[in-house]
Protein backbone atom coordinates (compact mmCIF):
# COMPACT_ATOMS: atom_id res chain seq x y z
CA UNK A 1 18.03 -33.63 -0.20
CA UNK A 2 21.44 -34.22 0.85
CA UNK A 3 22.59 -34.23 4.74
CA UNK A 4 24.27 -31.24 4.12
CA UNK A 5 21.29 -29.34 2.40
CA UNK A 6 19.32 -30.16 4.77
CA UNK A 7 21.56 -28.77 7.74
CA UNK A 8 21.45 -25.79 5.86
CA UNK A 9 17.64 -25.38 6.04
CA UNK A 10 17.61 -26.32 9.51
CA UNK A 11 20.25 -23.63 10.00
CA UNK A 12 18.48 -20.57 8.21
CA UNK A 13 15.04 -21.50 9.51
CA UNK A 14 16.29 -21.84 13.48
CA UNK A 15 18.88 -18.85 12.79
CA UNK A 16 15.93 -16.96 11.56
CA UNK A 17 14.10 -14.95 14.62
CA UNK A 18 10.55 -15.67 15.34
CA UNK A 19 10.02 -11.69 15.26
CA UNK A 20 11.59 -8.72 13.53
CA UNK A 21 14.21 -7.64 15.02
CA UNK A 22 15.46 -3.88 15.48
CA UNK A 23 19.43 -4.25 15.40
CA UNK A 24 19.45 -3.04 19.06
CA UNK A 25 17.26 -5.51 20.54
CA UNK A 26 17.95 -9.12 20.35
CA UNK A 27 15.02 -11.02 22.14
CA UNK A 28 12.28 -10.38 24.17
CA UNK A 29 12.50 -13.97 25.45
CA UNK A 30 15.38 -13.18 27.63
CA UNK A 31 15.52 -12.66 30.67
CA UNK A 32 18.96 -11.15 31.33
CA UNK A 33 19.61 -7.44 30.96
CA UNK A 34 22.25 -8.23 28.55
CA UNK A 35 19.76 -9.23 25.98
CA UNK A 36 16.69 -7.48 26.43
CA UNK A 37 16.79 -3.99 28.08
CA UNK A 38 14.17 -1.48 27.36
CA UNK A 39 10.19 -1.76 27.19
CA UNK A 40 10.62 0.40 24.34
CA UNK A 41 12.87 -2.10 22.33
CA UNK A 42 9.78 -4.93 23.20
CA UNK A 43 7.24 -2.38 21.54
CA UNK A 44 9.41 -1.98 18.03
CA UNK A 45 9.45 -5.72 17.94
CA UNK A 46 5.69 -6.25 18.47
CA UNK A 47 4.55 -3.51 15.71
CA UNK A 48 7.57 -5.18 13.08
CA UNK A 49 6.00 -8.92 13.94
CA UNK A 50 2.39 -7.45 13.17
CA UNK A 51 3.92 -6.47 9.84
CA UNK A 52 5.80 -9.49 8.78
CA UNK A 53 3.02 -12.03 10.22
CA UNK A 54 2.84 -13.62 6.76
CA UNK A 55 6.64 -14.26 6.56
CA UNK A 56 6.81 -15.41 9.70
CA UNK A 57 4.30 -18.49 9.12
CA UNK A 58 6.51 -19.14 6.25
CA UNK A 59 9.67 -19.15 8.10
CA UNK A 60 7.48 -21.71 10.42
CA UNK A 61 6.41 -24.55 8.21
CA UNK A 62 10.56 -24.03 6.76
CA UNK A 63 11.46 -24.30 10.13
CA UNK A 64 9.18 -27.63 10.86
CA UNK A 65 10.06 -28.98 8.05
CA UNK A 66 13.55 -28.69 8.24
CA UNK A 67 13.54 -30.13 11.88
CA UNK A 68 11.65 -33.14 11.13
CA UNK A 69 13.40 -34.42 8.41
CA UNK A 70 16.99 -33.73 10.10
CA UNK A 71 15.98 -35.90 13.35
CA UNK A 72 14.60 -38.75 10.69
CA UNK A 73 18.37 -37.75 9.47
CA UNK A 74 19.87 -38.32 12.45
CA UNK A 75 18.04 -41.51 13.22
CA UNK A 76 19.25 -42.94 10.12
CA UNK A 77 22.79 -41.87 11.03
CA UNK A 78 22.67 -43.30 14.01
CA UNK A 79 21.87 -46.58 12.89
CA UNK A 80 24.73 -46.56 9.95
CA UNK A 81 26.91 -46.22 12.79
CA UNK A 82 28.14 -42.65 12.34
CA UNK A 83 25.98 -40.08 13.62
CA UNK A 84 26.93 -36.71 14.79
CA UNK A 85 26.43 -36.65 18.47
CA UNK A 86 26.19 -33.18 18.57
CA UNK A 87 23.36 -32.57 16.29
CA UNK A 88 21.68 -35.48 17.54
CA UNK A 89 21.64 -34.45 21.17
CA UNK A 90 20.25 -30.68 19.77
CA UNK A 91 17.40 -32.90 17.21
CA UNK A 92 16.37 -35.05 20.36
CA UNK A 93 15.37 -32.36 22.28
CA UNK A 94 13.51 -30.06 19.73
CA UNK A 95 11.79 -33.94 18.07
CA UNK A 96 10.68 -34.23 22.24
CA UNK A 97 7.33 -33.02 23.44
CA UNK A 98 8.11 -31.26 27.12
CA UNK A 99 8.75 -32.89 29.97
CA UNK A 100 6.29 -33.43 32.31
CA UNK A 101 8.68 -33.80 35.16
CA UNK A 102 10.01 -30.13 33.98
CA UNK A 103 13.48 -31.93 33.51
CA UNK A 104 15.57 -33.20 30.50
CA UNK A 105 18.98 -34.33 30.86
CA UNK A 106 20.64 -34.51 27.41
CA UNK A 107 23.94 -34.35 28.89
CA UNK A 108 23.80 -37.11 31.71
CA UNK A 109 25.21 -34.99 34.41
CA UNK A 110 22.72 -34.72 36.76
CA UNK A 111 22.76 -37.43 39.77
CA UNK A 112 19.63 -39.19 40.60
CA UNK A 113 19.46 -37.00 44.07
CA UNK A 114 19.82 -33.97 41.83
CA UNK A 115 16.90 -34.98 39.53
CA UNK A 116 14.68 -35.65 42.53
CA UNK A 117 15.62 -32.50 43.79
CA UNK A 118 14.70 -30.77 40.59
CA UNK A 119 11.53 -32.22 39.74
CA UNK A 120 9.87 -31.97 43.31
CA UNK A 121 10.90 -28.16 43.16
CA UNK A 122 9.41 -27.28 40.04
CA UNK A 123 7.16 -29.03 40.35
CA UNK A 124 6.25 -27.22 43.79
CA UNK A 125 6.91 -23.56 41.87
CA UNK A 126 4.39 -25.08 39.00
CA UNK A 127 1.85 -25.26 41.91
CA UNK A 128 2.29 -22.79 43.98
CA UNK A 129 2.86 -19.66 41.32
CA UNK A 130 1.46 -20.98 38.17
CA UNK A 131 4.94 -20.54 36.31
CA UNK A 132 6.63 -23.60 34.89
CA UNK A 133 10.77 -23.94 34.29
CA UNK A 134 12.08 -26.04 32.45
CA UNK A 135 15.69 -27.25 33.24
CA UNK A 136 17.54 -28.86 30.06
CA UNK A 137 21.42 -29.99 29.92
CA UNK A 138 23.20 -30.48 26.66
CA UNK A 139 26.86 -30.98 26.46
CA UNK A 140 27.52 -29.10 23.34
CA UNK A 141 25.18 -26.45 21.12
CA UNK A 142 26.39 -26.64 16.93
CA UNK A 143 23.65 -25.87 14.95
CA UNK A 144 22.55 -23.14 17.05
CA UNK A 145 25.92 -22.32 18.94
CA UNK A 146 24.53 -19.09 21.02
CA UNK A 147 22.68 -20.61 24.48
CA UNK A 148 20.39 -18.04 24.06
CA UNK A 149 18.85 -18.55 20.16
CA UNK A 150 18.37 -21.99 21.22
CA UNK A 151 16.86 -21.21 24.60
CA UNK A 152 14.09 -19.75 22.67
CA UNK A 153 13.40 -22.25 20.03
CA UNK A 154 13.35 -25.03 22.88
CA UNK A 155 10.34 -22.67 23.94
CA UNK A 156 8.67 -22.06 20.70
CA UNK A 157 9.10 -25.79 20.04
CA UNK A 158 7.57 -26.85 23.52
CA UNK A 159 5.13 -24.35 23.54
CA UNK A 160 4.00 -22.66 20.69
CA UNK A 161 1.19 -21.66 21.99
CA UNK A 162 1.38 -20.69 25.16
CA UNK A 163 4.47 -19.54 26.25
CA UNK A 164 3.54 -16.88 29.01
CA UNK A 165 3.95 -18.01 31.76
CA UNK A 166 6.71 -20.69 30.64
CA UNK A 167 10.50 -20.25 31.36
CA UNK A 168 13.42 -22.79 29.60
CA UNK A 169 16.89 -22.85 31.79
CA UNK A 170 19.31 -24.23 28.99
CA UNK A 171 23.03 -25.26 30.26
CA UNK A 172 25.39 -26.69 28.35
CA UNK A 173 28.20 -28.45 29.87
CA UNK A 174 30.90 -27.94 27.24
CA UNK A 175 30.42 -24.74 26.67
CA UNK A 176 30.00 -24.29 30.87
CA UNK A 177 26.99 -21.51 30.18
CA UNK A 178 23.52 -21.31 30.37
CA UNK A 179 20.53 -19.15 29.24
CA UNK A 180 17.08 -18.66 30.72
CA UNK A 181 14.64 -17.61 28.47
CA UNK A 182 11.04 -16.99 29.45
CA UNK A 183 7.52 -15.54 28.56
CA UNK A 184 6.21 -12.28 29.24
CA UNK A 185 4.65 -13.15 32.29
CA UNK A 186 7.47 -15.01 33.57
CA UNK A 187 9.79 -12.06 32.22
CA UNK A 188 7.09 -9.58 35.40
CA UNK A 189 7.99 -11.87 37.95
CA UNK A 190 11.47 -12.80 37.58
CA UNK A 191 13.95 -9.78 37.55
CA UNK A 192 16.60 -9.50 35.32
CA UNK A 193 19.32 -8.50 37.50
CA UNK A 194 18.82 -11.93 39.41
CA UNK A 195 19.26 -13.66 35.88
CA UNK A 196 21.91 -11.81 35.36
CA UNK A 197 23.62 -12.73 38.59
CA UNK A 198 22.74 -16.04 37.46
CA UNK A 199 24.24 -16.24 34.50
CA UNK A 200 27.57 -14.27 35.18
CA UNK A 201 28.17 -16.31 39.26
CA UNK A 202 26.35 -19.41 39.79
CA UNK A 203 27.10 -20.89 36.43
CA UNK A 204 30.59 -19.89 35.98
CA UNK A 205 31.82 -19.95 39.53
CA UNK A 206 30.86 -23.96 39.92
CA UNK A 207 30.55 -25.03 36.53
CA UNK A 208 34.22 -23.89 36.65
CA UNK A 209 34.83 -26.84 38.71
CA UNK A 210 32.80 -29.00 36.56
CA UNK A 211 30.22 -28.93 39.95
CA UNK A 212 26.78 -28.89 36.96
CA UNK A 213 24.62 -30.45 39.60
CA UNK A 214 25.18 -27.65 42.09
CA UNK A 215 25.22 -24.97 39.67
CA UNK A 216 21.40 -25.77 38.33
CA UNK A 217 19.93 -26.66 41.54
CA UNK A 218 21.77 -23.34 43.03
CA UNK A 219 20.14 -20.89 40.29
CA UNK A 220 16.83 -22.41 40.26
CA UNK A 221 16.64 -22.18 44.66
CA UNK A 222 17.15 -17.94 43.50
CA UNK A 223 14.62 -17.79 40.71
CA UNK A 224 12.13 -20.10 43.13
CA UNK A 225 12.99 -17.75 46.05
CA UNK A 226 11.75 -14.21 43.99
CA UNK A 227 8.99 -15.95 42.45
CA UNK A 228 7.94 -17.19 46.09
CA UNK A 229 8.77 -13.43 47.43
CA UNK A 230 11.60 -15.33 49.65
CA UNK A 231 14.98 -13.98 50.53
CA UNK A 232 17.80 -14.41 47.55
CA UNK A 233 20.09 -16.60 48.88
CA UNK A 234 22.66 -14.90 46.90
CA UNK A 235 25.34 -16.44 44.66
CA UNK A 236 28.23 -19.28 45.55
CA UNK A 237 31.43 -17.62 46.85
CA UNK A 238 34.22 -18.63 44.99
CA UNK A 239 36.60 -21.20 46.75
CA UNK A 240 40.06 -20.78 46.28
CA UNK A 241 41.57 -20.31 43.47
CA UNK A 242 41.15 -21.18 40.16
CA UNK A 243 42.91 -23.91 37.96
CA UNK A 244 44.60 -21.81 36.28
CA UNK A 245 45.58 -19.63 38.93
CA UNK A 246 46.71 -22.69 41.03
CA UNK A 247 49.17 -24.41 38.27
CA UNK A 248 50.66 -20.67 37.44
CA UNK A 249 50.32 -18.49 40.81
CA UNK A 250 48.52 -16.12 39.18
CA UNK A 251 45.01 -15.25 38.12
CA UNK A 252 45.84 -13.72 34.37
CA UNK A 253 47.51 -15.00 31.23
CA UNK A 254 50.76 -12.60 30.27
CA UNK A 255 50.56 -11.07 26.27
CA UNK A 256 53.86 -13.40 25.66
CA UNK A 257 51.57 -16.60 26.78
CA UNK A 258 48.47 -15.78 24.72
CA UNK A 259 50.73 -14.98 22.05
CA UNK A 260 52.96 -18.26 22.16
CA UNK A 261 49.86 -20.10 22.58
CA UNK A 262 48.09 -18.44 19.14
CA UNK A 263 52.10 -19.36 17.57
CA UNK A 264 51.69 -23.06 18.47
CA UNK A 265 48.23 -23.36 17.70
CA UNK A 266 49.17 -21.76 13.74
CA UNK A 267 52.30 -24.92 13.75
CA UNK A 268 49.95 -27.02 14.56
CA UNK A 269 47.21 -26.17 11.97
CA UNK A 270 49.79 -25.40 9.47
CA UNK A 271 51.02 -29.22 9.93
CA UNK A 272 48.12 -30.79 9.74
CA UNK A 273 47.10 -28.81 6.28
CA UNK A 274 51.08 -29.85 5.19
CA UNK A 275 50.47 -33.95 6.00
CA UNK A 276 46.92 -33.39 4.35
CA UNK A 277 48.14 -32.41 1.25
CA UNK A 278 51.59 -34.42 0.50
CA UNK A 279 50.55 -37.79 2.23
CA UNK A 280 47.63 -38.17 -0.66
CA UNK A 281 50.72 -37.22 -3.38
CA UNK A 282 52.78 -39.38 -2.38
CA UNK A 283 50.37 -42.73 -2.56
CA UNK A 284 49.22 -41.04 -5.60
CA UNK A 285 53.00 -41.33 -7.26
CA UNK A 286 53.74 -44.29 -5.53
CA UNK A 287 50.84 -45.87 -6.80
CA UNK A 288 51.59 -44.35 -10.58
CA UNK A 289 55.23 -45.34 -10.19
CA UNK A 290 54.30 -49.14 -9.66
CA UNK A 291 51.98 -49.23 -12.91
């Protein structure tokens, strides 16, 4: 198969949920309320998986498949000197068995302090509750673009067995947002308005500031505090003022900006399409005018 035909398997089988899905519920892997909401969206899914067991098996060995031979793929790319770094980065983690330090840094971001931090307190939640996080970086999702989707197959991949008590924190650094998607058992002792708060402050608020470090190691103090039965120590307070708002004086972009920024972004796509097409004509005639 082609590189391209198989990116297209990989695609449908990891685009493919591991349960039916109702079209109001989207995952019952998530632990933020803006997923997953009712119990009563968790028992439709459960009665449409007992139905479609047999397609999901399928959908399974597609989905094995499919992964294996893109990371041989993306082995041999790398070695021809081209790969896509993307892809790779997303292949090396799903080809990985879990870490046993409950830490993988994909992205390189996090400072040696940072992933001492990290592993001794997981490590120490691992212990002392019997739930297990796992804290992943990855500077940019493409074959599965939405945090969340691939959140969840990190889980399935890691443990497809045993997931109940297992939770995956997913940020990726290009994107600046992250995803926390757990078991069931996780799901009863982590709330999802903390998540929420986790998701929507911590990682925004100091990833804004490219501050990754700080915004992991803040959000997984809160989830070890309510798993613990500690005090939340709440979310960062925003410093200042933005970027934005410091290079404009104001904390909004005007309908005349967005709209002059759409107008140079069509010049410059429109110019690019314009030098794609003539400069190949004009070797071509060139080339036919010197024969």
């Amino acid at each position: 198969l082609s590189p391209h035909a198989l990116r297209i398997m990989y695609v449908l089988a990891a685009a493919t949920p591991a349960v039916c899905l109702s079209n109001s519920v989207a995952s019952t892997k998530s632990l933020s309320r803006k997923v997953s909401r009712s119990v009563s969206g968790r028992k439709v899914i459960t009665l449409c998986a007992a139905e479609d067991s047999n397609k999901r098996n399928i959908l399974e060995d597609a989905k094995k498949v499919a992964t294996g031979a893109l990371a041989t793929l993306s082995v041999a790319a790398a070695l021809t000197g081209a790969p896509n770094m993307a892809l790779a980065s997303e292949f090396d983690i799903l080809g990985s068995a879990a870490p046993k330090d409950h830490v993988f840094d994909d992205a390189g971001v996090l400072s040696l302090t940072t992933l001492r931090q990290l592993r001794s307190q997981l490590t120490g939640i691992e212990l002392a509750t019997g739930k297990s996080i796992d804290v992943v970086t990855i500077r940019k999702l493409s074959v599965q673009p939405d945090p969340y989707d691939f959140a969840d197959t990190i889980l399935s991949r890691w443990y497809p067995n045993d997931d109940t008590n297992r939770a995956v924190f997913l940020l990726s650094t290009t994107g600046k947002e992250a995803a926390v998607m757990a078991g069931v058992g996780f799901q009863e002792a982590v709330s999802g308005d903390l998540v929420d708060s986790i998701e929507t402050e911590n990682i925004p608020i100091l990833t804004e500031e490219d501050k990754f470090n700080e915004a992991i190691v803040s959000s997984i103090t809160r989830i070890e505090a309510e798993l613990l039965g500690r005090k939340d120590p709440g979310p960062p307070k925003r410093e200042g003022i933005s970027r934005y708002e410091a290079s404009t004086g104001k904390n909004y972009r005007t309908k005349e900006e967005t709209e002059s920024k759409k107008g140079v972004f069509t010049n410059v796509v429109v110019g690019l399409l314009l030098i794609s097409f003539i400069a190949p004509m004009a070797q071509f005639f060139a080339y036919t005018a010197k024969r």
